[in-house]
Protein backbone atom coordinates (compact mmCIF):
# COMPACT_ATOMS: atom_id res chain seq x y z
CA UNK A 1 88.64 45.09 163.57
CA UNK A 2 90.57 41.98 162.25
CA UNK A 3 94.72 41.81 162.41
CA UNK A 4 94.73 41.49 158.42
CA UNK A 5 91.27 44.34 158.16
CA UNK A 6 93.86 46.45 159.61
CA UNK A 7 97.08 45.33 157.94
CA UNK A 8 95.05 46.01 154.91
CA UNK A 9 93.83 49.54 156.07
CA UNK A 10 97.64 50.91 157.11
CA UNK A 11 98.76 49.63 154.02
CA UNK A 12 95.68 51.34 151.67
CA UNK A 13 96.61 54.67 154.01
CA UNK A 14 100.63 54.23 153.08
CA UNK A 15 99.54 53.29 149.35
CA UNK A 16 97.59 56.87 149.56
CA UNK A 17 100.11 58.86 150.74
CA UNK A 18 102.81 57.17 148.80
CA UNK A 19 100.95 58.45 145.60
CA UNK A 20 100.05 61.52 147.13
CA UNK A 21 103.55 62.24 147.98
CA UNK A 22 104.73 61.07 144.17
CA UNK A 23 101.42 63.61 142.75
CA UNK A 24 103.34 66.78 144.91
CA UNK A 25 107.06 65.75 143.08
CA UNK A 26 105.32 65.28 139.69
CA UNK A 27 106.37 68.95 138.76
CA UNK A 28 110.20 69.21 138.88
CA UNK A 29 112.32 72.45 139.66
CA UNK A 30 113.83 71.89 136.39
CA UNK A 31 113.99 69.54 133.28
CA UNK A 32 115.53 69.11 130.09
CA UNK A 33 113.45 69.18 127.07
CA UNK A 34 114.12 65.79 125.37
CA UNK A 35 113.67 66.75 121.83
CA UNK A 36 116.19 69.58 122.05
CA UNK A 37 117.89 69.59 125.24
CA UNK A 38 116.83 72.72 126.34
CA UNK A 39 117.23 73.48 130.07
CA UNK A 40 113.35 74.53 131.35
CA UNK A 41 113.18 75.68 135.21
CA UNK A 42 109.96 75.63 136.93
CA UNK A 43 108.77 79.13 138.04
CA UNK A 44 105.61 78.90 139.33
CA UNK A 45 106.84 76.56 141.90
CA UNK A 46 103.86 77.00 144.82
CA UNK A 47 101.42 74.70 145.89
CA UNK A 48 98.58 75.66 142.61
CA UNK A 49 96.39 74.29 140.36
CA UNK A 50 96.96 76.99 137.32
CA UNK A 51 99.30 79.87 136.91
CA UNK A 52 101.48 81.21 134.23
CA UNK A 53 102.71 84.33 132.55
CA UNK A 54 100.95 87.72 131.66
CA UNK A 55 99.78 88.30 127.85
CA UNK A 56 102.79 88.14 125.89
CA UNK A 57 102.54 92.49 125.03
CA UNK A 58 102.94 93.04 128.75
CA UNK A 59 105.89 93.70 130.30
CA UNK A 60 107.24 90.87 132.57
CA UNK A 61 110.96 91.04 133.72
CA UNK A 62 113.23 93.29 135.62
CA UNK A 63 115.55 95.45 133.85
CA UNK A 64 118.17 93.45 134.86
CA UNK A 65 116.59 90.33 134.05
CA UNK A 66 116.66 88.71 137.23
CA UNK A 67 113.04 88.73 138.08
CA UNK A 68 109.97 87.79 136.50
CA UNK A 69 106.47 88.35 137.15
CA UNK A 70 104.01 85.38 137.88
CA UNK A 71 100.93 84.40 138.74
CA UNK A 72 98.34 81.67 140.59
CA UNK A 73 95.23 82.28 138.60
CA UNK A 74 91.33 81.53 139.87
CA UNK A 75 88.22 81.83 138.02
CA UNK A 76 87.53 83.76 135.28
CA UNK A 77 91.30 84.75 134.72
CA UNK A 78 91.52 86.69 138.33
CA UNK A 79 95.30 86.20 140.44
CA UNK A 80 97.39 86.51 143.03
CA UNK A 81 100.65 87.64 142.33
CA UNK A 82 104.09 86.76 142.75
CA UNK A 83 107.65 87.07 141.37
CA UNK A 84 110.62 84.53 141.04
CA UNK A 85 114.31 85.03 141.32
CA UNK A 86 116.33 83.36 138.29
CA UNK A 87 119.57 83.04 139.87
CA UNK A 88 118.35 82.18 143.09
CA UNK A 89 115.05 80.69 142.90
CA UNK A 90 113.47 82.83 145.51
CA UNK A 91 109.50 83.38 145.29
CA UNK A 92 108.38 86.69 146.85
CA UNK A 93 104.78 87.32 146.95
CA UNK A 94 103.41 90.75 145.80
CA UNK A 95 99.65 90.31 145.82
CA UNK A 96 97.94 87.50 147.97
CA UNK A 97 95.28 89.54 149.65
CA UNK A 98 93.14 90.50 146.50
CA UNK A 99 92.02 89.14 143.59
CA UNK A 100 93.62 90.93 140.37
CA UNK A 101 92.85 91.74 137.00
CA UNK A 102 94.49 93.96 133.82
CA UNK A 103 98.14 93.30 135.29
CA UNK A 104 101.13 95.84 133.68
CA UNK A 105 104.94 95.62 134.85
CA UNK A 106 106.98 98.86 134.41
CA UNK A 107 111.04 97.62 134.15
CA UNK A 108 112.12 101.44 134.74
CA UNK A 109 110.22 101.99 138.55
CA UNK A 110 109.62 98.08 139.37
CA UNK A 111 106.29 99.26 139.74
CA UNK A 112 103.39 96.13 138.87
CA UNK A 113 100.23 98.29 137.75
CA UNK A 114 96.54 95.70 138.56
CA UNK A 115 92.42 96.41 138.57
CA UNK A 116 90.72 95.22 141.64
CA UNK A 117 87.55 96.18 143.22
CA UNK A 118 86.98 99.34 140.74
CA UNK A 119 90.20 100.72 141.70
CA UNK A 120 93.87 100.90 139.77
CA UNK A 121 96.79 99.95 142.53
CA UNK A 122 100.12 99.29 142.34
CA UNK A 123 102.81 97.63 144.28
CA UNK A 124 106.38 97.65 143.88
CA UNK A 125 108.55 94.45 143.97
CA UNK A 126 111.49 95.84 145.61
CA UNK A 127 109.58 97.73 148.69
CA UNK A 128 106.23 95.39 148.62
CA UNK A 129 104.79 98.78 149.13
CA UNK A 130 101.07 99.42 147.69
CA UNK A 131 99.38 102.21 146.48
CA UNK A 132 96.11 103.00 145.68
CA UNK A 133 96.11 105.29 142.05
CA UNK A 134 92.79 106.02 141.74
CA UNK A 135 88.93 104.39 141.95
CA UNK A 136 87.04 103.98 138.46
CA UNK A 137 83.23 104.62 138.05
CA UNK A 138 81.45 101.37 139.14
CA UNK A 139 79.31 101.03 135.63
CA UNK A 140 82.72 100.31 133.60
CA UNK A 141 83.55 96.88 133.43
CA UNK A 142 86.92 95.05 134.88
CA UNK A 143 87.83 95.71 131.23
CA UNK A 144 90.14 94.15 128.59
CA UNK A 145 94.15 95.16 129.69
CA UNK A 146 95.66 98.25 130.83
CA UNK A 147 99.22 99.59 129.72
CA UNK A 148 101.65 101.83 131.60
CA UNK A 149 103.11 104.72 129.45
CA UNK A 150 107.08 104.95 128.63
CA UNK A 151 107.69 107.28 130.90
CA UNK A 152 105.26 106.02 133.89
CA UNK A 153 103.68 109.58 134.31
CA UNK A 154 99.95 107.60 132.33
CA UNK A 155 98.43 104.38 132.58
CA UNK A 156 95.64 103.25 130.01
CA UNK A 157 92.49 101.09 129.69
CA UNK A 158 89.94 99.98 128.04
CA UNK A 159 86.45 99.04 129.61
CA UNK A 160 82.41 98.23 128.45
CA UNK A 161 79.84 100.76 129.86
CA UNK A 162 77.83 98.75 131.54
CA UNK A 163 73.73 99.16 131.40
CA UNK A 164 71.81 97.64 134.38
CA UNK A 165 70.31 94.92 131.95
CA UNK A 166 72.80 94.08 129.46
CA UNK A 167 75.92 91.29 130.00
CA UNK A 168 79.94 92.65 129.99
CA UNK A 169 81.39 92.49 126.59
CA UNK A 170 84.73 93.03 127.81
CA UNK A 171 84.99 89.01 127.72
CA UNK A 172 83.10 87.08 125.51
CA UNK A 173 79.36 86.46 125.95
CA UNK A 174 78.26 83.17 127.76
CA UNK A 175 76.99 80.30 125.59
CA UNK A 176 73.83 79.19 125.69
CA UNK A 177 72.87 75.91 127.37
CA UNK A 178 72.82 74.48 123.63
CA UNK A 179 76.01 74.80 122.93
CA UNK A 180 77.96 73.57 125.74
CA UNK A 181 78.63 70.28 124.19
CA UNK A 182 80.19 71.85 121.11
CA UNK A 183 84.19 71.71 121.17
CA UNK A 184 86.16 75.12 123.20
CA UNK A 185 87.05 76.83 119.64
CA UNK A 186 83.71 76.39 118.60
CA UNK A 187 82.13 77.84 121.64
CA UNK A 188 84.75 80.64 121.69
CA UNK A 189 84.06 81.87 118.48
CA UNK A 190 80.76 81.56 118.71
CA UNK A 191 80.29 83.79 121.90
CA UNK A 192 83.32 86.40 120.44
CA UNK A 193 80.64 87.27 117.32
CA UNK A 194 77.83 87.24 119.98
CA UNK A 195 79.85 89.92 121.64
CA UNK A 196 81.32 91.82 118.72
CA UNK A 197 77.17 91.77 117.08
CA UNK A 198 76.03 93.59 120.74
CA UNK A 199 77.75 96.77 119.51
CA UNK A 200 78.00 97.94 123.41
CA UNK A 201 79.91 101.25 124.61
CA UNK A 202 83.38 101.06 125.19
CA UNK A 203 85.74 103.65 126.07
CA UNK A 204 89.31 104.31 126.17
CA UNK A 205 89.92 105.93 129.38
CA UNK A 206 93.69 107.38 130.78
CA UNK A 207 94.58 107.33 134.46
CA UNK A 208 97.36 110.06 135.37
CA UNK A 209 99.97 108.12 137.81
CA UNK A 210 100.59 111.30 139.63
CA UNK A 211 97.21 112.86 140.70
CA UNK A 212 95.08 110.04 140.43
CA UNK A 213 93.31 111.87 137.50
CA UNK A 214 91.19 110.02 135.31
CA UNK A 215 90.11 110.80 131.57
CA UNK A 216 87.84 109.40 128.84
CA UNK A 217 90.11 109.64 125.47
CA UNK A 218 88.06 107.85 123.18
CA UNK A 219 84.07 106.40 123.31
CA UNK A 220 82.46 104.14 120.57
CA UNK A 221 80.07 101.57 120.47
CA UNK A 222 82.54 98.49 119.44
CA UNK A 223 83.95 96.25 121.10
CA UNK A 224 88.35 97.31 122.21
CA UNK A 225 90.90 96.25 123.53
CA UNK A 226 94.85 95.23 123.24
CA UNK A 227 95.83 98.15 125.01
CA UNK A 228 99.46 98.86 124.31
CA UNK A 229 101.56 102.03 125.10
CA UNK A 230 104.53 102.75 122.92
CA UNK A 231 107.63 101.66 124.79
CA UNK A 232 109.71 105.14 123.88
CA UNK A 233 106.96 107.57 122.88
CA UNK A 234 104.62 108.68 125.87
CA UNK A 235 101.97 110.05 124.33
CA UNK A 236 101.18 107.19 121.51
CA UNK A 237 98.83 104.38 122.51
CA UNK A 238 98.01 101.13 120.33
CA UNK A 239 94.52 99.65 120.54
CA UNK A 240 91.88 97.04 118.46
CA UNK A 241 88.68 96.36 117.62
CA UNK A 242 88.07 93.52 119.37
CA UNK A 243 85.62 90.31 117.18
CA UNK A 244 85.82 88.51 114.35
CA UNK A 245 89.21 89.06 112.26
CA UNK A 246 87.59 88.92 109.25
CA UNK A 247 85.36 91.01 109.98
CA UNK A 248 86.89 93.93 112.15
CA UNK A 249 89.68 96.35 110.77
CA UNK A 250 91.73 95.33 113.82
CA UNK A 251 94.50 97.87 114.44
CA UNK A 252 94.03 101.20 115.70
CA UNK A 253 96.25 103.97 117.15
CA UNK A 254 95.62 107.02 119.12
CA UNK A 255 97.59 110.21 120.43
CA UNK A 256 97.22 111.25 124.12
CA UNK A 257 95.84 115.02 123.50
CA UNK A 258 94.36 113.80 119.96
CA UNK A 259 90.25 112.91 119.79
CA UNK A 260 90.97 111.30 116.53
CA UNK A 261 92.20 107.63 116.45
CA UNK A 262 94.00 106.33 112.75
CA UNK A 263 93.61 102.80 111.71
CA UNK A 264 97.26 101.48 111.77
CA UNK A 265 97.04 99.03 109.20
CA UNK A 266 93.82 98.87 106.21
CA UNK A 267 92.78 95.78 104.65
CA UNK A 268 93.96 95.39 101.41
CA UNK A 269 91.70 92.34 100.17
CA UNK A 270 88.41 90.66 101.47
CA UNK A 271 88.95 87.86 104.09
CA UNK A 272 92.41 89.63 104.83
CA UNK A 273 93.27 89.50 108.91
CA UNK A 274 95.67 90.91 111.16
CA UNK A 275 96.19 90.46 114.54
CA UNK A 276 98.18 89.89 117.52
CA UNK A 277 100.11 92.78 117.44
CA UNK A 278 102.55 93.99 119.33
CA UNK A 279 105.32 96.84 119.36
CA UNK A 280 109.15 96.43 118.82
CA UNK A 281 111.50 97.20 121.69
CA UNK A 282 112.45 100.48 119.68
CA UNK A 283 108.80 101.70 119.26
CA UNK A 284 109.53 102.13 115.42
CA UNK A 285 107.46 99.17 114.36
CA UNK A 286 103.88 97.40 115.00
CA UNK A 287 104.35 94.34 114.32
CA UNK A 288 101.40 91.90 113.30
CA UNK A 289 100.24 88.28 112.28
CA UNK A 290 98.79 88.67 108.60
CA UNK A 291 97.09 86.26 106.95
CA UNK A 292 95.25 86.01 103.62
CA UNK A 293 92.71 83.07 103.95
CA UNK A 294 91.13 83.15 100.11
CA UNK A 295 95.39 82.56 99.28
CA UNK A 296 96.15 80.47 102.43
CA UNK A 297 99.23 82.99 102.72
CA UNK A 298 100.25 83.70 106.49
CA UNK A 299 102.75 86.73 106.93
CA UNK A 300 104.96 88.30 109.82
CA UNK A 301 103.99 91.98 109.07
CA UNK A 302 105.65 95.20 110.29
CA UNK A 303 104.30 98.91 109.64
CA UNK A 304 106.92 101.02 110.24
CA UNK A 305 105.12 104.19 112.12
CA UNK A 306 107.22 106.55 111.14
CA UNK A 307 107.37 105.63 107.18
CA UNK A 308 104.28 103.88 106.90
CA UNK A 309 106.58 101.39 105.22
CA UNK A 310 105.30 97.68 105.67
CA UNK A 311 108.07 94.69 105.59
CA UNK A 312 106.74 91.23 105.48
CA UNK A 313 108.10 87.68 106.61
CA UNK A 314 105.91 84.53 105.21
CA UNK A 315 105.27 82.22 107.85
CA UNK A 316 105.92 78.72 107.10
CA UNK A 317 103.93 75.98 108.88
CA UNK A 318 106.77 75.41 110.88
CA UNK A 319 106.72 78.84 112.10
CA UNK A 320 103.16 79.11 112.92
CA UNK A 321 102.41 80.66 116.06
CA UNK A 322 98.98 81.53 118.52
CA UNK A 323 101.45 84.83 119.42
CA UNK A 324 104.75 85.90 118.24
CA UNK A 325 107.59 88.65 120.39
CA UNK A 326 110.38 90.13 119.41
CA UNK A 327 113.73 90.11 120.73
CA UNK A 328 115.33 93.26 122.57
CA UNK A 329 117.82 93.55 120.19
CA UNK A 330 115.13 93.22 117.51
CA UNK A 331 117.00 90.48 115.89
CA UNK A 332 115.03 87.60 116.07
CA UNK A 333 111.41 86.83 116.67
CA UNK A 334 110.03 83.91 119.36
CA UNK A 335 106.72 81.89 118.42
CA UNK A 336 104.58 79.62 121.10
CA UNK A 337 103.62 76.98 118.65
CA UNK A 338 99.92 76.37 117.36
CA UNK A 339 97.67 74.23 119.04
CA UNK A 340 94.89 73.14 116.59
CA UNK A 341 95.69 69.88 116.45
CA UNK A 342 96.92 67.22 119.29
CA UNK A 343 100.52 66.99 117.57
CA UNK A 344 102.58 68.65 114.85
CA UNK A 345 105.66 70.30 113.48
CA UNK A 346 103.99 73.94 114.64
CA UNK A 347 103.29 72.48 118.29
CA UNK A 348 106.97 73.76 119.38
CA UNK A 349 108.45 77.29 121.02
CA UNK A 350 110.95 78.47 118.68
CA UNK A 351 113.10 81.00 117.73
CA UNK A 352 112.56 82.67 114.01
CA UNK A 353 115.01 84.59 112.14
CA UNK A 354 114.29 87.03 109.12
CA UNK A 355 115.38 84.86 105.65
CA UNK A 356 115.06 86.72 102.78
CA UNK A 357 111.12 87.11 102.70
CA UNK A 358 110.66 84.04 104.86
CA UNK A 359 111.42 83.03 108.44
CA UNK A 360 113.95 80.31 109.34
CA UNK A 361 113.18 78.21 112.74
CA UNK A 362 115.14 76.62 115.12
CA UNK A 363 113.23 75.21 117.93
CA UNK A 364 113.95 75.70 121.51
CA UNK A 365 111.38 72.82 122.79
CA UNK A 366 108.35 71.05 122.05
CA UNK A 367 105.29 71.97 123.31
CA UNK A 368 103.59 68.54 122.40
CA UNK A 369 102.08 68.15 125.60
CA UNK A 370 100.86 71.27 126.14
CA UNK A 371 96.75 72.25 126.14
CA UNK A 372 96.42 75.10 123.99
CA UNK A 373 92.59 75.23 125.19
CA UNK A 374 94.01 75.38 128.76
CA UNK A 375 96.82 77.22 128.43
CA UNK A 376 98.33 80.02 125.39
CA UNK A 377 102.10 80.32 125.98
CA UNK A 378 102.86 83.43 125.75
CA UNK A 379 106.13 84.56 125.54
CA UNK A 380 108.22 86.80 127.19
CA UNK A 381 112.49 87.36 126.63
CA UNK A 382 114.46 88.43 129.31
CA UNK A 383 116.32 91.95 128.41
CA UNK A 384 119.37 89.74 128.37
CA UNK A 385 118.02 87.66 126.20
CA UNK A 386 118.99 84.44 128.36
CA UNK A 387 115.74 83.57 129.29
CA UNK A 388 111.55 82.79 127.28
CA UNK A 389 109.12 82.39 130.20
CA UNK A 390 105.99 81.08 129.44
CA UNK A 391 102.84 79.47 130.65
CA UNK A 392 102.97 75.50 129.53
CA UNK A 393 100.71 72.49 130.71
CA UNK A 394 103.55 70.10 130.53
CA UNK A 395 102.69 67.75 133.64
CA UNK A 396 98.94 68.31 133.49
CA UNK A 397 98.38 71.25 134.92
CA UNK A 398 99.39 75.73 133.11
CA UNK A 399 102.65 76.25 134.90
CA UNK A 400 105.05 79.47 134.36
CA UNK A 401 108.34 78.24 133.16
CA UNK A 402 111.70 79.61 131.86
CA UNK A 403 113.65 78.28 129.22
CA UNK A 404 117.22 78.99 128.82
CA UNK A 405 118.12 80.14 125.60
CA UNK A 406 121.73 79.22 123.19
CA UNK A 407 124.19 81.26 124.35
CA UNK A 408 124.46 82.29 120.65
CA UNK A 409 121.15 84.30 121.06
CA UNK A 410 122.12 86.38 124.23
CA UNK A 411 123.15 89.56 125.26
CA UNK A 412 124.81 92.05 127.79
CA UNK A 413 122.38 93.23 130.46
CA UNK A 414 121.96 96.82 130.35
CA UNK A 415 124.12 98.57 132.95
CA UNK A 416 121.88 99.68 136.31
């Protein structure tokens, strides 16, 4: 080989690793959000391609909001998880050596509650001990979330029966070669009414954390899921039909002892949705995104359980959200911005506070560059209220992150 064929070589190989080198430092530890300021420190920070945050009803963080759950995902939304340490920045793996599905966090044991090979496990992020709860019967599907009960003594699911023929409904049907050209939304709404129209068996099952027991509480042929426990009452489990939100009444409740479910919330006008629900930190109120397309009105709605009483918030574009949480203290709501369009006034994490009948924002930081096809936020608040984590695509690639809130907005830890 020539002097300058291999002056040019070393120099193409130091090129390459020079931009190799600058591709592993393109995700900093931390940054500040230029639009607002806001401090936002890097969780997920291992060697991956995708990871992020559990669905925003899940539990996520330590009682003493220290810790936060994480995790590298693979195909078809199965992980390895991991936690990270706030103050210190330590990553501690918890489940490397199996794929996992359905994940649940309990702050009062530390226990994290996954699905993996037709069995329920658990491991505990203080011990890194594991424990195998019980198997499931190899015709239900991986199945659409599970939820651990307030007092940790139940954990629930729900799962597709499925028939040696037929495809899992549990995640939307496959589209056909025909439409794989057509844009994501398109293609995911399209296969969600494929899967709501197949009508399949579902059931909501119960798995007793004790004795490994486990019970079928509820069969139809529909398509559920959104499985959320109260967080103080043990024995009351929130659930939804799963399709079309025009077309499905959505959200459903169900006593642990009672065979007959009640529809939490009826529609009151054609074309009327809700979704996204989730409880408040109190367990008095099921909170909801309600919108009324023939009016173009979107709400923040609460049904108090207790009362039946509903309280409503209208959402201004500003406000719009793909999921909404509420704060511990139940003060103040968070919203992950709206991804329908490349840029916008909605494409921001914010906080929203209760205004009369409206909500008043103040954002925390823009989520411009984030890939809502790629990547939902989801948000989660620390119990201190210091910290949002999230899942965010803001270098290219879904990343867990955790933003640090104004002081104004936080709170004591709870004594340990």
């Amino acid at each position: 080989m020539k002097p300058w064929t291999t002056a040019v070589w070393v120099l193409c190989l130091l090129t390459l690793a020079g931009v190799q080198a600058r591709a592993a430092e393109a995700i900093p530890d931390e940054f500040r959000d230029p639009a607002t300021g806001a401090r936002i420190v890097h969780v997920s920070r291992l060697p991956n391609d995708r990871s992020g945050v559990i669905y925003f009803t899940e539990d996520s963080t330590t009682a003493d909001s220290q810790r936060v759950l994480f995790h590298h995902q693979f195909e078809d939304k199965w992980r390895h998880l991991f936690t990270f340490n706030l103050k210190t920045a330590e990553i501690t793996p918890l489940v490397t050596d199996r794929l996992t599905a359905n994940q649940d966090f309990s702050p009062r044991t530390n226990n994290v509650y996954y699905y993996s090979d037709h069995t329920v496990w658990s491991v505990n992020i203080d011990t890194l001990q594991k424990r195998k709860i019980a198997e499931l019967p190899k015709d239900w599907s991986t199945g659409a979330g599970m939820s651990v009960n307030a007092d940790d003594t139940l954990l629930a699911g729900a799962v597709e029966v499925i028939q040696p023929t037929t495809q899992s409904a549990t995640a939307p049907a496959t589209v056909p070669s025909t439409q794989k050209d057509l844009p994501p939304e398109t293609k995911r709404l399209k296969a969600m009414g494929s899967t709501f129209a197949a009508h399949k068996a579902n059931l909501l099952y119960t798995v007793d954390l004790r004795t490994g027991e486990v019970k079928v509480i509820h069969r139809i042929d529909t398509w559920l899921g959104h499985i959320q426990f109260s967080p103080t009452d043990p024995s009351l489990l929130m659930y939804c039909h799963e399709g079309p939100w025009g077309k499905v009444d959505r959200i459903w409740t169900i006593r642990i002892g009672d065979a007959e479910p009640k529809l939490a919330y009826p529609r009151t006008e054609p074309q009327e949705i809700a979704g996204h629900e989730f409880w408040s930190r109190d367990g008095k109120t099921i909170w909801f995104q309600n919108t009324f397309r023939e009016r173009k009105e979107s709400f923040l709605a609460g049904k108090n359980v207790e009362t039946g009483k509903i309280t409503k918030y209208r959402i201004p574009p500003e406000a719009s959200a793909t999921h909404q949480t509420i704060s511990p203290d139940g003060k103040f709501f968070v919203g992950d911005g709206n991804g329908k369009l490349p840029t916008g006034p909605n494409k921001y994490l914010t906080v929203q506070v209760a205004d009369g009948d409206t909500l008043k924002v103040t954002r925390l930081c823009s989520l411009q560059k984030n890939d809502y096809t790629q990547c939902e936020p989801n948000p989660h608040l620390t119990d201190d209220q210091h910290w949002v984590i999230f899942t965010a695509s803001f270098f290219g690639t879904p990343q867990a992150w955790a933003l640090e809130m104004p002081n104004e907005y936080w709170r004591a830890p709870k004594p340990q």
